[in-house]
PDB file of N, CA and C in Angstrom:
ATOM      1  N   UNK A   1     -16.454   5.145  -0.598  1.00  0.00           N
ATOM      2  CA  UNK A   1     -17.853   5.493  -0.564  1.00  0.00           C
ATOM      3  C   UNK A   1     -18.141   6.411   0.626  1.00  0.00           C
ATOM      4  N   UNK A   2     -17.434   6.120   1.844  1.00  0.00           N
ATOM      5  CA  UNK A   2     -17.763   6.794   2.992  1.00  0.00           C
ATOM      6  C   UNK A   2     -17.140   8.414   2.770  1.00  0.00           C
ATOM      7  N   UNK A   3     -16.282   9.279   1.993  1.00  0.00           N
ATOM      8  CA  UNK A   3     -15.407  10.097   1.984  1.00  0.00           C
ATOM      9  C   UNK A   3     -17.095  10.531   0.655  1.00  0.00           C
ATOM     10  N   UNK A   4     -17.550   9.939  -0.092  1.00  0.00           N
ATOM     11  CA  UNK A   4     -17.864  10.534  -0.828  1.00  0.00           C
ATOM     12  C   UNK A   4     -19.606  11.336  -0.060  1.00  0.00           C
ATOM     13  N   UNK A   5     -20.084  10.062   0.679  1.00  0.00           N
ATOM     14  CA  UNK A   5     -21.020  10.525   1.588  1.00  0.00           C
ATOM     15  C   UNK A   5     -20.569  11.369   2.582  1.00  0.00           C
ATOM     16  N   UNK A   6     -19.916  11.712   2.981  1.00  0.00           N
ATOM     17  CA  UNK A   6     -19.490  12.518   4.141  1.00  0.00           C
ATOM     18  C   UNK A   6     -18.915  14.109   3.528  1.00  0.00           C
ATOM     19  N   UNK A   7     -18.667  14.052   2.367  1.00  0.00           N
ATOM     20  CA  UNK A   7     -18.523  14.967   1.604  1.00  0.00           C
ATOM     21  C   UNK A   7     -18.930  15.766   0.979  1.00  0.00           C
ATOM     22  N   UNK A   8     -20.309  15.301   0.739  1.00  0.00           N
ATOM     23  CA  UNK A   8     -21.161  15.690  -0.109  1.00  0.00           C
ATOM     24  C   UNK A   8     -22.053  17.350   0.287  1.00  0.00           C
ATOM     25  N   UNK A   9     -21.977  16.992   1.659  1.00  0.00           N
ATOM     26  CA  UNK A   9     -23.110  18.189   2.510  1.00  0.00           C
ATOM     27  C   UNK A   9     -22.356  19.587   2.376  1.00  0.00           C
ATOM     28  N   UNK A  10     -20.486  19.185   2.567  1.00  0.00           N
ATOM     29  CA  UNK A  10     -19.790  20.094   2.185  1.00  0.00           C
ATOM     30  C   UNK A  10     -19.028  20.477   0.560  1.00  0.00           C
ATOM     31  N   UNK A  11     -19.227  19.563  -0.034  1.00  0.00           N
ATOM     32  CA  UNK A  11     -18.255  20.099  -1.510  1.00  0.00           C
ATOM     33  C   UNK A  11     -19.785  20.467  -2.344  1.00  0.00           C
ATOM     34  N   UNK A  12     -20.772  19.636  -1.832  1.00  0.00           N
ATOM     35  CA  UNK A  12     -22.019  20.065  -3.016  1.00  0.00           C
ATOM     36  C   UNK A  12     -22.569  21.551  -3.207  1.00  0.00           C
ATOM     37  N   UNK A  13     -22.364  22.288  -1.594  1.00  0.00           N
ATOM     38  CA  UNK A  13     -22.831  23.722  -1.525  1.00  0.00           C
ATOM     39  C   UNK A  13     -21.717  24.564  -2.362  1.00  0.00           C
ATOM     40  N   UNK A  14     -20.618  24.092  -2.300  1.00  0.00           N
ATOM     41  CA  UNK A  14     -19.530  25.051  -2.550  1.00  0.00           C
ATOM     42  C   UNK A  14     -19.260  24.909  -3.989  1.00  0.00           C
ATOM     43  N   UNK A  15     -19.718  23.418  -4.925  1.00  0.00           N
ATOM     44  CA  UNK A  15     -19.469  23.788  -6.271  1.00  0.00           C
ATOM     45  C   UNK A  15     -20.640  24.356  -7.257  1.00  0.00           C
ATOM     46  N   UNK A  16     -22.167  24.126  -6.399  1.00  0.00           N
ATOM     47  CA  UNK A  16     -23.069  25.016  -6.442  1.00  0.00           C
ATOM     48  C   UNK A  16     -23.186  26.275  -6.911  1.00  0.00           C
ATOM     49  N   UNK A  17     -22.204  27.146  -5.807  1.00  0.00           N
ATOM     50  CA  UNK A  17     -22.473  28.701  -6.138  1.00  0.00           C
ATOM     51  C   UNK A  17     -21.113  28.870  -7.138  1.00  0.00           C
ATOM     52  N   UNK A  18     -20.296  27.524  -7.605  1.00  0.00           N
ATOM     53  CA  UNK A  18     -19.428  27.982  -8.763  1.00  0.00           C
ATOM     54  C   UNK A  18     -20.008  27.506  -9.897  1.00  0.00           C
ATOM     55  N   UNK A  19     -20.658  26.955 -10.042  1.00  0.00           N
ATOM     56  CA  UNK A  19     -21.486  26.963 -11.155  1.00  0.00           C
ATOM     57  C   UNK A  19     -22.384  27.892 -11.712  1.00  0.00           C
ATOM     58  N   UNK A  20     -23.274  28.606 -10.311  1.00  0.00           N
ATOM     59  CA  UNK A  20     -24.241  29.430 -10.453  1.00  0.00           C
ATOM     60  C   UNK A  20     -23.330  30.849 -11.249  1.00  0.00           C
ATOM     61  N   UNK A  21     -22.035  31.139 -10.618  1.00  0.00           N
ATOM     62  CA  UNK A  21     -21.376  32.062 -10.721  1.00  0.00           C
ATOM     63  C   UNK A  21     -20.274  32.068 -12.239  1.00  0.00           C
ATOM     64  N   UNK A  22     -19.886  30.723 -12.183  1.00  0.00           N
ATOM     65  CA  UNK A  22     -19.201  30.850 -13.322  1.00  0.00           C
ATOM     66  C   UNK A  22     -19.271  29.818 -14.612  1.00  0.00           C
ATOM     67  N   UNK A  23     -20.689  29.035 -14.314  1.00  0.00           N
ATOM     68  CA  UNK A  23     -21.114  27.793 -15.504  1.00  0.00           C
ATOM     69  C   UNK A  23     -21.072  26.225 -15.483  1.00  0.00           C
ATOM     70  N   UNK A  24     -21.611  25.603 -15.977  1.00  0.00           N
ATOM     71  CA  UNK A  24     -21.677  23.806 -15.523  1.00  0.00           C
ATOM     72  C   UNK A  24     -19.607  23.902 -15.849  1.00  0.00           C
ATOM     73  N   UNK A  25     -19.388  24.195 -16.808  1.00  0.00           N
ATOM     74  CA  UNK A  25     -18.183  23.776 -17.244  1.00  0.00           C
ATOM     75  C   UNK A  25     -16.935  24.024 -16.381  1.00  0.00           C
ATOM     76  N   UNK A  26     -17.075  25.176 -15.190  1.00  0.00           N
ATOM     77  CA  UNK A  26     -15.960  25.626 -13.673  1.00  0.00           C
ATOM     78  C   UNK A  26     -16.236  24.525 -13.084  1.00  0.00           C
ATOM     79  N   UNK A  27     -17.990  23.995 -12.597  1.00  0.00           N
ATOM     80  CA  UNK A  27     -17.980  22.828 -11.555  1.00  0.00           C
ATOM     81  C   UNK A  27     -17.062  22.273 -12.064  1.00  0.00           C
ATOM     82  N   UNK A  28     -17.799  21.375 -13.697  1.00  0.00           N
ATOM     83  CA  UNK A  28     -16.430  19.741 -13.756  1.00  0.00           C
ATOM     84  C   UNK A  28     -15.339  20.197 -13.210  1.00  0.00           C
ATOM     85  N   UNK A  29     -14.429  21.141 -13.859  1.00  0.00           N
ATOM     86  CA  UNK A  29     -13.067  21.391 -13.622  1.00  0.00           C
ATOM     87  C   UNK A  29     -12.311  21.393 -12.665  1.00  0.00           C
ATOM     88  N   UNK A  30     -13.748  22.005 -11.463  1.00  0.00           N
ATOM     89  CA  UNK A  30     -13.134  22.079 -10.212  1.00  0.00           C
ATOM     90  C   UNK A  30     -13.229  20.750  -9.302  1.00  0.00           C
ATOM     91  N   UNK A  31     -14.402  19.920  -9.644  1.00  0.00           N
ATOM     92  CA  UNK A  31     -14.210  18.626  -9.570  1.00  0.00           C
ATOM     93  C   UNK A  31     -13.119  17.723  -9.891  1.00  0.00           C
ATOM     94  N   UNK A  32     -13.568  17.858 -11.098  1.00  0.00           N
ATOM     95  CA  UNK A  32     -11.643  17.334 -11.780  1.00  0.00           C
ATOM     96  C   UNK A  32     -10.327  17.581 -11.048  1.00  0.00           C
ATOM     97  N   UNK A  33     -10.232  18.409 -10.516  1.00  0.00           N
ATOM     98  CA  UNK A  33      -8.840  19.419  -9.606  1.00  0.00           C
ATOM     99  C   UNK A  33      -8.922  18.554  -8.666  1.00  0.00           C
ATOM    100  N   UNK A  34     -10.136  18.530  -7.853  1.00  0.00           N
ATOM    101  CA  UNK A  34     -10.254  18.178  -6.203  1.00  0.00           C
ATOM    102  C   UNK A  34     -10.037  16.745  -6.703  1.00  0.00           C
ATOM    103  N   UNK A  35     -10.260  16.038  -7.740  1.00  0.00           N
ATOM    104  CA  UNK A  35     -10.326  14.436  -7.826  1.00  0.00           C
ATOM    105  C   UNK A  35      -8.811  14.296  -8.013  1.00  0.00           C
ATOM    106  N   UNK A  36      -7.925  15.111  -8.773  1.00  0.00           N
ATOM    107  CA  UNK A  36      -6.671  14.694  -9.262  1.00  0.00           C
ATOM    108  C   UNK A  36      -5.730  14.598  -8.414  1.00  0.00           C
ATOM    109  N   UNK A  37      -5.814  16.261  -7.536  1.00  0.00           N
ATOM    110  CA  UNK A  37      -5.192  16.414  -6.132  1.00  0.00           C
ATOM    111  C   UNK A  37      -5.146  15.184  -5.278  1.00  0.00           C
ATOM    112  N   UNK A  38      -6.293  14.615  -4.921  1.00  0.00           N
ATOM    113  CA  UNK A  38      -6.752  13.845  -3.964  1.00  0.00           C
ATOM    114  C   UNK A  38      -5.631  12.600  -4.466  1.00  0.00           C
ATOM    115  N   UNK A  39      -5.845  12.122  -5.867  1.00  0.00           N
ATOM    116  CA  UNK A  39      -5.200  10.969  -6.580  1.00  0.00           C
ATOM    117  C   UNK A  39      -3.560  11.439  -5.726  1.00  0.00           C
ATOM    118  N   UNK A  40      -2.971  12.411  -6.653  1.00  0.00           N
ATOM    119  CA  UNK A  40      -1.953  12.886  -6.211  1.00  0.00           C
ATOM    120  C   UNK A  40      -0.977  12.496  -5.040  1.00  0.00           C
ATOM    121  N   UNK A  41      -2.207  13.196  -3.895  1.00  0.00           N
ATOM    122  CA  UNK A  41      -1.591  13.032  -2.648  1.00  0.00           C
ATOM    123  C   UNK A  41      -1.752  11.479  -2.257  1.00  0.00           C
ATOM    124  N   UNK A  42      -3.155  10.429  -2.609  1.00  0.00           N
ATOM    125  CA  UNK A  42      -2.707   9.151  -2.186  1.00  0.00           C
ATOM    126  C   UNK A  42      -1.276   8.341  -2.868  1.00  0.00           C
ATOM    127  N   UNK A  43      -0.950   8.573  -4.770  1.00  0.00           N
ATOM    128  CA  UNK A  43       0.328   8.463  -5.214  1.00  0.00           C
ATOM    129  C   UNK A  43       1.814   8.480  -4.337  1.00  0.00           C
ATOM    130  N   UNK A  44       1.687  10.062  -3.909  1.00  0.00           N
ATOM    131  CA  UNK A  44       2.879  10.574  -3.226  1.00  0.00           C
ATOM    132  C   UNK A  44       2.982   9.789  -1.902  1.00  0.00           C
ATOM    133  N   UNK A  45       2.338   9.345  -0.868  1.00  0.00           N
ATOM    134  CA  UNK A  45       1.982   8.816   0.179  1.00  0.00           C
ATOM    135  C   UNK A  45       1.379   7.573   0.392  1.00  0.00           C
ATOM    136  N   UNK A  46       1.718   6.921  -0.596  1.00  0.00           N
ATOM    137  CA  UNK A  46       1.315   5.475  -0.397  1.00  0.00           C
ATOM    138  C   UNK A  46       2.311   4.871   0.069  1.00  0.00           C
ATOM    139  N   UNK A  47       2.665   3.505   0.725  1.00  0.00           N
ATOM    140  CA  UNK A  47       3.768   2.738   0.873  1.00  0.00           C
ATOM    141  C   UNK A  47       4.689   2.755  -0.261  1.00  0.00           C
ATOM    142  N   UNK A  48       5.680   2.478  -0.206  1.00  0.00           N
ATOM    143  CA  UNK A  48       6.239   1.869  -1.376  1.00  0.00           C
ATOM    144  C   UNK A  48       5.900  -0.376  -0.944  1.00  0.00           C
ATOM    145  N   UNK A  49       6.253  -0.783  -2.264  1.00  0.00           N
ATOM    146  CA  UNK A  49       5.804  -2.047  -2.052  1.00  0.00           C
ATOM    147  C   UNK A  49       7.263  -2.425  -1.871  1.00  0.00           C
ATOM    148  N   UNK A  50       7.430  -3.886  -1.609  1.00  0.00           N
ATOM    149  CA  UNK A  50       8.287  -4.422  -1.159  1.00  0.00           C
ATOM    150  C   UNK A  50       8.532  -5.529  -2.677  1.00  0.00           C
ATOM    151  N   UNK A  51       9.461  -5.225  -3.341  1.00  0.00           N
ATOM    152  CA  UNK A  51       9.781  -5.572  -4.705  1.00  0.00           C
ATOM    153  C   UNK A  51      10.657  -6.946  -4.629  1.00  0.00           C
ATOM    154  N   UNK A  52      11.121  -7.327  -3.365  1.00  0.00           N
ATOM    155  CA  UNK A  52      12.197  -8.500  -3.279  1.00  0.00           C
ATOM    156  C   UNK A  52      11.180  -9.975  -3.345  1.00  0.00           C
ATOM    157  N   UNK A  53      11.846 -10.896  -4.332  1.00  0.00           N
ATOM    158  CA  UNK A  53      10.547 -12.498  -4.636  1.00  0.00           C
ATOM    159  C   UNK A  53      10.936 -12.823  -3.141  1.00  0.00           C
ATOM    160  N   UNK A  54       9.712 -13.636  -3.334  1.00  0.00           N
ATOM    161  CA  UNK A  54       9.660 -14.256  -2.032  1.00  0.00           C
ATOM    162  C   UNK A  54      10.777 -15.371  -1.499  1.00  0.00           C
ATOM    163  N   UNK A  55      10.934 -15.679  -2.957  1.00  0.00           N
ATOM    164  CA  UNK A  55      11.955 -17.329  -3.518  1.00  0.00           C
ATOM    165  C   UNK A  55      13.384 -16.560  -3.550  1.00  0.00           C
ATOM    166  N   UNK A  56      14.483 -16.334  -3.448  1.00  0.00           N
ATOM    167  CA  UNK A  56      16.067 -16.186  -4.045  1.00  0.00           C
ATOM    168  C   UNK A  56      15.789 -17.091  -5.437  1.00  0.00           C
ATOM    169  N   UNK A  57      16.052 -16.428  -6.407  1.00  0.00           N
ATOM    170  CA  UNK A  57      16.134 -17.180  -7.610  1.00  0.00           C
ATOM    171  C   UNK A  57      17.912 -17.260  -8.070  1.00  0.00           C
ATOM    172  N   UNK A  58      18.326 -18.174  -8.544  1.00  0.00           N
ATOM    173  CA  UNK A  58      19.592 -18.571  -8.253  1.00  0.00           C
ATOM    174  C   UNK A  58      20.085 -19.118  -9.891  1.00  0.00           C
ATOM    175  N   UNK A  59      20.993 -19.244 -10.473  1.00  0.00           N
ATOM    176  CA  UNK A  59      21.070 -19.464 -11.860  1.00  0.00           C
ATOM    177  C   UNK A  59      21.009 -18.526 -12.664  1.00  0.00           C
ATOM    178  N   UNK A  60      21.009 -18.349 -14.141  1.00  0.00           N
ATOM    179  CA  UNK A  60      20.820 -17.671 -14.979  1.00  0.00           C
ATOM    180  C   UNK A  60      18.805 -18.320 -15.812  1.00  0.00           C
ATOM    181  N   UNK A  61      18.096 -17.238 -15.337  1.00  0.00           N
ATOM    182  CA  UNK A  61      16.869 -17.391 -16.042  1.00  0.00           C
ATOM    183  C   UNK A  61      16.676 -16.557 -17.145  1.00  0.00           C
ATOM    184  N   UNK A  62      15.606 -17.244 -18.570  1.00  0.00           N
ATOM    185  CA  UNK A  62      15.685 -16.061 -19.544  1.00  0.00           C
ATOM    186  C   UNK A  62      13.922 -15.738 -19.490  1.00  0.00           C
ATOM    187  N   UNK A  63      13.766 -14.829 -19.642  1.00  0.00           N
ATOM    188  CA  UNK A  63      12.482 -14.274 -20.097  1.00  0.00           C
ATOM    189  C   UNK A  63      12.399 -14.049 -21.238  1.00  0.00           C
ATOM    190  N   UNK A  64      11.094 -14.491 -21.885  1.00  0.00           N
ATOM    191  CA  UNK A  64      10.433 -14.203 -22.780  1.00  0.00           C
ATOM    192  C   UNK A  64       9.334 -13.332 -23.185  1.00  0.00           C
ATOM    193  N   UNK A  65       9.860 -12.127 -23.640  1.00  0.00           N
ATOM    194  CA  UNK A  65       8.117 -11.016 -23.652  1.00  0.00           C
ATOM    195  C   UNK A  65       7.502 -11.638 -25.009  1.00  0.00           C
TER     196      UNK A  65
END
C-alpha cells in the first residue's frame, strides 16, 4: 500500500500524458509492464525457501494423490 501511495504523485503524471498522447489502451499496457516487471524482479530476488522437513522421515512412506 505504501509503494502504491508514494507512487502515485510520480507514475500518475507520467501515464497521463501517455494516454493523452497515445489512448486509455497505452496507459493499461504500460501499467501492465510496470506491474509485471515489478512481479518479475520480486520472483528473481526473493529468498529461495528452505525445502528440508523439519522431522528426518525414515522408512519407506507411500503417498497418495
Amino acid at each position: 500500500a505504501m509503494v502504491v501511495t508514494g507512487g502515485l504523485p510520480v507514475g500518475g503524471p507520467i501515464v497521463g500524458m501517455i494516454v493523452d498522447y497515445a489512448g486509455p489502451r497505452a496507459g493499461i499496457m504500460v501499467g501492465s509492464a510496470a506491474a509485471l516487471l515489478v512481479a518479475a524482479i520480486v520472483v528473481r530476488y526473493q529468498r529461495p525457501r528452505d525445502l528440508t522437513p523439519a522431522l528426518p522421515l525414515r522408512g519407506r512412506h507411500t503417498v497418495y494423490a
